[in-house]
Protein backbone atom coordinates (compact mmCIF):
# COMPACT_ATOMS: atom_id res chain seq x y z
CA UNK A 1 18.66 -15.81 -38.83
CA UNK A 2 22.16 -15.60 -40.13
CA UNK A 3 23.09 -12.25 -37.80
CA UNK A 4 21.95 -14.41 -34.78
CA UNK A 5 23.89 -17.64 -35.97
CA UNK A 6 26.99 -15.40 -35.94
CA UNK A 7 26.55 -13.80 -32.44
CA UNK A 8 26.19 -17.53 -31.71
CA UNK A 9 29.41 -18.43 -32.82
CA UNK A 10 31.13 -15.07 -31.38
CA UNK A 11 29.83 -15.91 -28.65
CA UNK A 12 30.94 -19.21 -28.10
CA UNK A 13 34.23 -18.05 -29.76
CA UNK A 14 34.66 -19.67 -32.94
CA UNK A 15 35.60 -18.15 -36.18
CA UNK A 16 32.92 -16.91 -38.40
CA UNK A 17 31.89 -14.62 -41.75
CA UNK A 18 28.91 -12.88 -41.86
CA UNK A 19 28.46 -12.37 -45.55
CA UNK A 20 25.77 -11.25 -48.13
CA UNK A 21 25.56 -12.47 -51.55
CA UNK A 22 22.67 -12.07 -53.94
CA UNK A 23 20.66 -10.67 -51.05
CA UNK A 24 20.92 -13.31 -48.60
CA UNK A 25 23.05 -13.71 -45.69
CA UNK A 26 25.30 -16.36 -45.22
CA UNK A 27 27.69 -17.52 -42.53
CA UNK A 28 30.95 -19.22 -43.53
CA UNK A 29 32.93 -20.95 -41.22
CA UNK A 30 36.35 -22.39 -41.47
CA UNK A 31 36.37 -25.94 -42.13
CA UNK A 32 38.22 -27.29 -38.81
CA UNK A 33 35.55 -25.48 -36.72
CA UNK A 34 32.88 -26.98 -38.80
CA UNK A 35 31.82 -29.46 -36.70
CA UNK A 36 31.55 -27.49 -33.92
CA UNK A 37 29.68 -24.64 -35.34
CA UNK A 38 27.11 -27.06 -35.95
CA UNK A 39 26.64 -28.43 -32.71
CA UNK A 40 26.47 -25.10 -31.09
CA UNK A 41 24.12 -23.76 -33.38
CA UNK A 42 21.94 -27.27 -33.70
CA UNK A 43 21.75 -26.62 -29.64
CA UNK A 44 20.64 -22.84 -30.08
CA UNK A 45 18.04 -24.11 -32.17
CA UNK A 46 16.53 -26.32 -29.75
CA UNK A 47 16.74 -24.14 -26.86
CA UNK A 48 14.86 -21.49 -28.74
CA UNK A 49 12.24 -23.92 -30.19
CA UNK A 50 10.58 -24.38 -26.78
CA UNK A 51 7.75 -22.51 -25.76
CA UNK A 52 9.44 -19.77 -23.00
CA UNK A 53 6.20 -19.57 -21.61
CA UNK A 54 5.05 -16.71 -19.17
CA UNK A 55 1.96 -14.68 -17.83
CA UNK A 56 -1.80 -15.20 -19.59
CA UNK A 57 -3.70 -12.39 -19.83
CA UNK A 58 -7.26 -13.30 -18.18
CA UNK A 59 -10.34 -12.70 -19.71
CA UNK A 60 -12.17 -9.41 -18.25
CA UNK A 61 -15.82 -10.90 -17.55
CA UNK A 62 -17.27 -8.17 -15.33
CA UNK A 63 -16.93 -4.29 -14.83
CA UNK A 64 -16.08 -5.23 -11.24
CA UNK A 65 -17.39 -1.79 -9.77
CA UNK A 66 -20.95 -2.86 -9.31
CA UNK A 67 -20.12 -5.27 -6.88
CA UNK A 68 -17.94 -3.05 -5.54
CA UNK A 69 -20.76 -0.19 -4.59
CA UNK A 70 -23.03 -3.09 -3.36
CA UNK A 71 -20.96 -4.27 -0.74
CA UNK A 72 -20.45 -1.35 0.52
CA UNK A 73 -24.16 -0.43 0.66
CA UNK A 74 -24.38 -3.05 2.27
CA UNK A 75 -21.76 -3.12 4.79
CA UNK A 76 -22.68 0.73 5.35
CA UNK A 77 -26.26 -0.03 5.83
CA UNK A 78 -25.99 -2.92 8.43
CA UNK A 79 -23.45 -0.73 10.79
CA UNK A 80 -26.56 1.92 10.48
CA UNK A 81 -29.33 -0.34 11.57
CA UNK A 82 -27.13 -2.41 14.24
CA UNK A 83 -25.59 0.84 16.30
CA UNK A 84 -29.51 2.36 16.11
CA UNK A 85 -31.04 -0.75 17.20
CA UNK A 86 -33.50 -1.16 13.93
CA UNK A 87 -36.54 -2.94 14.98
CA UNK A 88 -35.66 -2.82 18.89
CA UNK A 89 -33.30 -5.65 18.40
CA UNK A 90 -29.79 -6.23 19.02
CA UNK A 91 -28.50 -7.51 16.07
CA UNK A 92 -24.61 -7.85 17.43
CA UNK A 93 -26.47 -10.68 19.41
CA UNK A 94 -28.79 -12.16 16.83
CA UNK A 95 -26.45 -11.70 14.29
CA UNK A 96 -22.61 -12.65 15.35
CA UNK A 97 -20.61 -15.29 14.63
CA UNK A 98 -21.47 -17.33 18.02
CA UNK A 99 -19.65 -20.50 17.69
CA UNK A 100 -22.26 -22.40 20.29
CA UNK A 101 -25.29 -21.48 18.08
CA UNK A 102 -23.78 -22.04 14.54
CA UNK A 103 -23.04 -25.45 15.96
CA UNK A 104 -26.44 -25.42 17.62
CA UNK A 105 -27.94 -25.09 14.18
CA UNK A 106 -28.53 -21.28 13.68
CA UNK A 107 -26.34 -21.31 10.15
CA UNK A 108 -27.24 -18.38 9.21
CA UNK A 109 -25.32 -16.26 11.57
CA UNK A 110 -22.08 -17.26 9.18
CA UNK A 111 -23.55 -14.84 6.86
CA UNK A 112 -24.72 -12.01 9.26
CA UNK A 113 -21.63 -11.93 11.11
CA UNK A 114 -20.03 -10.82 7.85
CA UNK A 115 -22.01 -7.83 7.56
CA UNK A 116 -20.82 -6.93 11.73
CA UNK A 117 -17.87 -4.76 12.72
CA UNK A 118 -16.83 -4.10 16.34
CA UNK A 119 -16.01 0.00 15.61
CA UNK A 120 -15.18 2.56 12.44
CA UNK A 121 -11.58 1.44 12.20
CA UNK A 122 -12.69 -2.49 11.77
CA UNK A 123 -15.29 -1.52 8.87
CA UNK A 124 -13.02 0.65 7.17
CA UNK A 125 -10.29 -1.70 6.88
CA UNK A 126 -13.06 -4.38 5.33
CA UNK A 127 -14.62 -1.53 3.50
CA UNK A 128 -11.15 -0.95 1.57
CA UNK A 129 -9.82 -4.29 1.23
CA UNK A 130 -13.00 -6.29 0.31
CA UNK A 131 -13.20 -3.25 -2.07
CA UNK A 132 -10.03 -3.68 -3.39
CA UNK A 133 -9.75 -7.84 -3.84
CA UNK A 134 -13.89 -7.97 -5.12
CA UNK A 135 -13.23 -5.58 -7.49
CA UNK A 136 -10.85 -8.04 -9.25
CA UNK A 137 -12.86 -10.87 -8.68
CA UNK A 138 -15.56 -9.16 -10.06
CA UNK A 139 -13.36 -8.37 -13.20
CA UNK A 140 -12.10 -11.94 -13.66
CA UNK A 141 -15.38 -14.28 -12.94
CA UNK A 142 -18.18 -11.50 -13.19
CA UNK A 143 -20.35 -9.76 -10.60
CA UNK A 144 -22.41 -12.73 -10.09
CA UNK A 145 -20.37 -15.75 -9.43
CA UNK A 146 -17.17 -13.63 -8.48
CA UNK A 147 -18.85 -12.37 -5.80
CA UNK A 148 -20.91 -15.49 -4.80
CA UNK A 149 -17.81 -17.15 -4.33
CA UNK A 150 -16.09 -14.29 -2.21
CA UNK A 151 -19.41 -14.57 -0.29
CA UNK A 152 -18.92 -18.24 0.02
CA UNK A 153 -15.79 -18.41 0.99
CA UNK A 154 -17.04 -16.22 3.96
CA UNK A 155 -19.55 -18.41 5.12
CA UNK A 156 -17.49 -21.34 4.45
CA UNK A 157 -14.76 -20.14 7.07
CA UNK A 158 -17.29 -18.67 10.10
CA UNK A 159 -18.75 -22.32 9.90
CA UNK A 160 -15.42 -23.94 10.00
CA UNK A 161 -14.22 -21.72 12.50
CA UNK A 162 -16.99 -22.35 14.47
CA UNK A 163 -16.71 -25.70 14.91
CA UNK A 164 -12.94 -25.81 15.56
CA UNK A 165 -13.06 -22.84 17.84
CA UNK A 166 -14.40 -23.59 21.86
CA UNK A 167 -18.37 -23.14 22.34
CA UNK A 168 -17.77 -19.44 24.12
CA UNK A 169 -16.03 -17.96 20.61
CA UNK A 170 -17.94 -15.09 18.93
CA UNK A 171 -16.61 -12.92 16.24
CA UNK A 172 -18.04 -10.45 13.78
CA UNK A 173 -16.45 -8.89 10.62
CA UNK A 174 -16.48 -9.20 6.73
CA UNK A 175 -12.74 -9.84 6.95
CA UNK A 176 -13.43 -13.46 6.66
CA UNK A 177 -14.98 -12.85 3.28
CA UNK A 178 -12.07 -10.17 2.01
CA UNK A 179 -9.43 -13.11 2.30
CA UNK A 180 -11.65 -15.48 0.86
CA UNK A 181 -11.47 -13.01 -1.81
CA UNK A 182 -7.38 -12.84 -1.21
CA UNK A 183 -7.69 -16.91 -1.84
CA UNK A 184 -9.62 -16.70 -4.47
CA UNK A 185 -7.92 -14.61 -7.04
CA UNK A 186 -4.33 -15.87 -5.56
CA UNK A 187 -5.72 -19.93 -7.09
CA UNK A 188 -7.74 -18.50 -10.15
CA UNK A 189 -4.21 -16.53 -10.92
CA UNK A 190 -2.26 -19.68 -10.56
CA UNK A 191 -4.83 -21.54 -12.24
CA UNK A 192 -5.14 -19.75 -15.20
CA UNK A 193 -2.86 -16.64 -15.35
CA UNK A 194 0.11 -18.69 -16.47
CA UNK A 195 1.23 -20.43 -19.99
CA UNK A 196 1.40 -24.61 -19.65
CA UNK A 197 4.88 -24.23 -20.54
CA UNK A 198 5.39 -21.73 -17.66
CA UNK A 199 8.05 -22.78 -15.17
CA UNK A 200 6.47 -24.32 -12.00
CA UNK A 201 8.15 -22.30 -9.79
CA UNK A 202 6.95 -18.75 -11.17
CA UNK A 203 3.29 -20.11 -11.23
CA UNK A 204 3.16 -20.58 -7.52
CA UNK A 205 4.58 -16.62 -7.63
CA UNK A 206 0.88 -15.56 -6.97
CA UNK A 207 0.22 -17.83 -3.92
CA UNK A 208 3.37 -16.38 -2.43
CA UNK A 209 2.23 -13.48 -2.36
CA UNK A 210 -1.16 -14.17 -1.13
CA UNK A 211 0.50 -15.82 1.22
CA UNK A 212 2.23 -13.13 2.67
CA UNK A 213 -0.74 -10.90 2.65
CA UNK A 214 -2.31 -12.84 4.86
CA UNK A 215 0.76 -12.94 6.79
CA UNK A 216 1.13 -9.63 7.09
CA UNK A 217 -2.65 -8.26 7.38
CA UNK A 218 -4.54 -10.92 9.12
CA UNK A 219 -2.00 -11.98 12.23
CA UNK A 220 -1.97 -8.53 13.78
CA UNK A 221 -3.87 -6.89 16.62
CA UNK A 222 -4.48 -8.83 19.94
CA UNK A 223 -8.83 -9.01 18.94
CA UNK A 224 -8.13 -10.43 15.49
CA UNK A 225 -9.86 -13.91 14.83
CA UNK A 226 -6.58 -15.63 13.40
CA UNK A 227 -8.76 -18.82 13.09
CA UNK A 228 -11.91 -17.04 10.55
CA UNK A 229 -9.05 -15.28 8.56
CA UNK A 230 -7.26 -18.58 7.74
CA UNK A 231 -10.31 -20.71 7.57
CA UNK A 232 -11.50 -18.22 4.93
CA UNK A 233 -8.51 -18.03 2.80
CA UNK A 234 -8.44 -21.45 2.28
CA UNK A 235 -12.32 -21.61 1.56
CA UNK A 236 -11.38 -18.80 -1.28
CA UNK A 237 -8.19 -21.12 -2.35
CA UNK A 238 -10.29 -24.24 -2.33
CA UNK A 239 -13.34 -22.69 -4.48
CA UNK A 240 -10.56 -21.11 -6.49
CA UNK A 241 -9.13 -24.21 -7.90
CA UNK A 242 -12.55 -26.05 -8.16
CA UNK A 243 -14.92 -23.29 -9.27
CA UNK A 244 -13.25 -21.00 -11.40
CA UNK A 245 -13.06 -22.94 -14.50
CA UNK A 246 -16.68 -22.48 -14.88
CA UNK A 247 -16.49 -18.08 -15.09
CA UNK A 248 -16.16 -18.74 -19.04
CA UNK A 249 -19.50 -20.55 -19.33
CA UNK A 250 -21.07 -18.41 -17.69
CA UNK A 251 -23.62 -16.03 -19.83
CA UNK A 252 -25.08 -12.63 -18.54
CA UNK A 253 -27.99 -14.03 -16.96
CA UNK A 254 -26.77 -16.30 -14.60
CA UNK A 255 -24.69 -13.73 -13.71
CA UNK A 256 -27.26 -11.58 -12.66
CA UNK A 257 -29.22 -14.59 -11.53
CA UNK A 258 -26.10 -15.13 -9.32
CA UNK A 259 -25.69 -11.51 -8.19
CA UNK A 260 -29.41 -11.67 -7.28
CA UNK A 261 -29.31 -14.65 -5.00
CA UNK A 262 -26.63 -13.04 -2.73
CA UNK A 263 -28.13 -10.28 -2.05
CA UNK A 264 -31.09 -12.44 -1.08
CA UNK A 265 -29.23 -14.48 0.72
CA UNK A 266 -28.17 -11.65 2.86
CA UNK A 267 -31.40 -10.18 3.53
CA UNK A 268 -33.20 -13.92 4.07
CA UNK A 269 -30.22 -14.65 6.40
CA UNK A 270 -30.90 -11.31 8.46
CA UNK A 271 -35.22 -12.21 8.17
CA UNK A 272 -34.14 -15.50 10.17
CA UNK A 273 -31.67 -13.72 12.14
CA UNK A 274 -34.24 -11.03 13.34
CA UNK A 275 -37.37 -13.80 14.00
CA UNK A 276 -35.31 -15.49 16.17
């Protein structure tokens, strides 16, 4: 304490001793500069006593990879069946994001058209991204609900989109569902990432950067749905700063319970899908 009251003073420029007597340190300062000394240390004192504040490190609920190989089962397995027809049907009609018959009532194609992509390149690009951004979800809320909410999300902004979009709008793509994902860890990282004491300014630092993301990666190409990609980022935002608070509370079970019900949830939504 003594070493740093004298780099105080130095640095402020006024005179002090740094001395040691019976082992302690002690700082003598001429007795004109005395009351000064004491106001610029009484200051460094109270600058120092607040809390800096800074990142948080989150609590690792899931492995994350689990998730990670089921989506792309699944995304792998629906290209499969829909290019060979499975069943005799054509499931880029049954199954796309129409924006007449989501409106009309058939819901469910909000979820199928997630699991749709128009070529290779399109379900690479989801392949790796909604790799990339579930992994972390599934690290941060668990497998179950991480992933129900990236799944969410999805759904969330084809039915949006739907309804603000004109009656002849179709779309297909799990893209929807990756920046969900974006959303969501951008709002659970603002939410929770961050010390109270943290500097307002440097907790919005994560939905700047989500921001430009989406920016960057969901404006381009002259066939991209600008409308699902924004409609799901905020779904993911909006279920980030409502939802998340609830990963700690969360035991094993209804994580698996959760993990469990979407993958029903995608097959149910494909049995409806298919029977109509």
């Amino acid at each position: 304490m003594a070493r740093e009251i004298a780099l105080v003073l130095e640095a402020r420029a006024l005179p002090g001793r740094l001395e040691r007597h019976d082992h302690k340190w002690f700082v003598f300062v001429p007795l004109q500069h005395l009351d000064a000394a004491r106001s610029e240390v009484s200051a460094w004192a109270r600058e120092n006593s607040r809390p800096a504040g800074g990142e948080r490190r989150l609590r690792v609920l899931g492995r994350g990879w689990p998730g990670v190989c089921v989506w792309l089962f699944t995304l792998l397995a629906v290209s499969i069946f829909s290019t060979r027809h499975l069943f005799g049907a054509d499931w880029y009609a049954l199954g796309s994001a129409d924006a007449a018959a989501i409106v009309g009532g058939e819901y469910w194609r909000s979820l199928t058209a997630l699991m749709l992509h128009a070529d290779a390149v399109h379900l690479i690009g989801n392949l790796t991204f909604g790799s990339f951004f579930g992994y972390y979800a599934g690290r941060c809320l668990g497998e179950g609900f991480g992933w129900s909410l990236v799944l969410l999300g999805g759904v969330l902004g084809n039915l949006v989109n739907a309804w603000v979009q004109s009656p002849l709008h179709r779309s297909v793509g799990a893209s929807t569902a990756v920046f969900a994902a974006l959303g969501l860890l951008a709002a659970y990282r603002w939410r929770h990432g961050f010390d109270a004491h943290t500097p307002w300014r440097v907790r919005l630092a994560p939905l700047y950067a989500a921001l430009a993301l989406l920016a960057f990666t969901g404006t381009a190409g002259e066939t991209t749905d600008l409308g699902a990609h924004l409609f799901g980022f905020l779904a993911g935002l909006g279920l980030g700063l409502t939802a998340t608070r609830f990963a700690e509370r969360l035991g094993r079970r209804t994580q698996w319970v959760l993990a469990s019900a979407c993958m029903a949830a995608c097959v149910g939504a494909w049995w409806l899908a298919l029977r109509a």
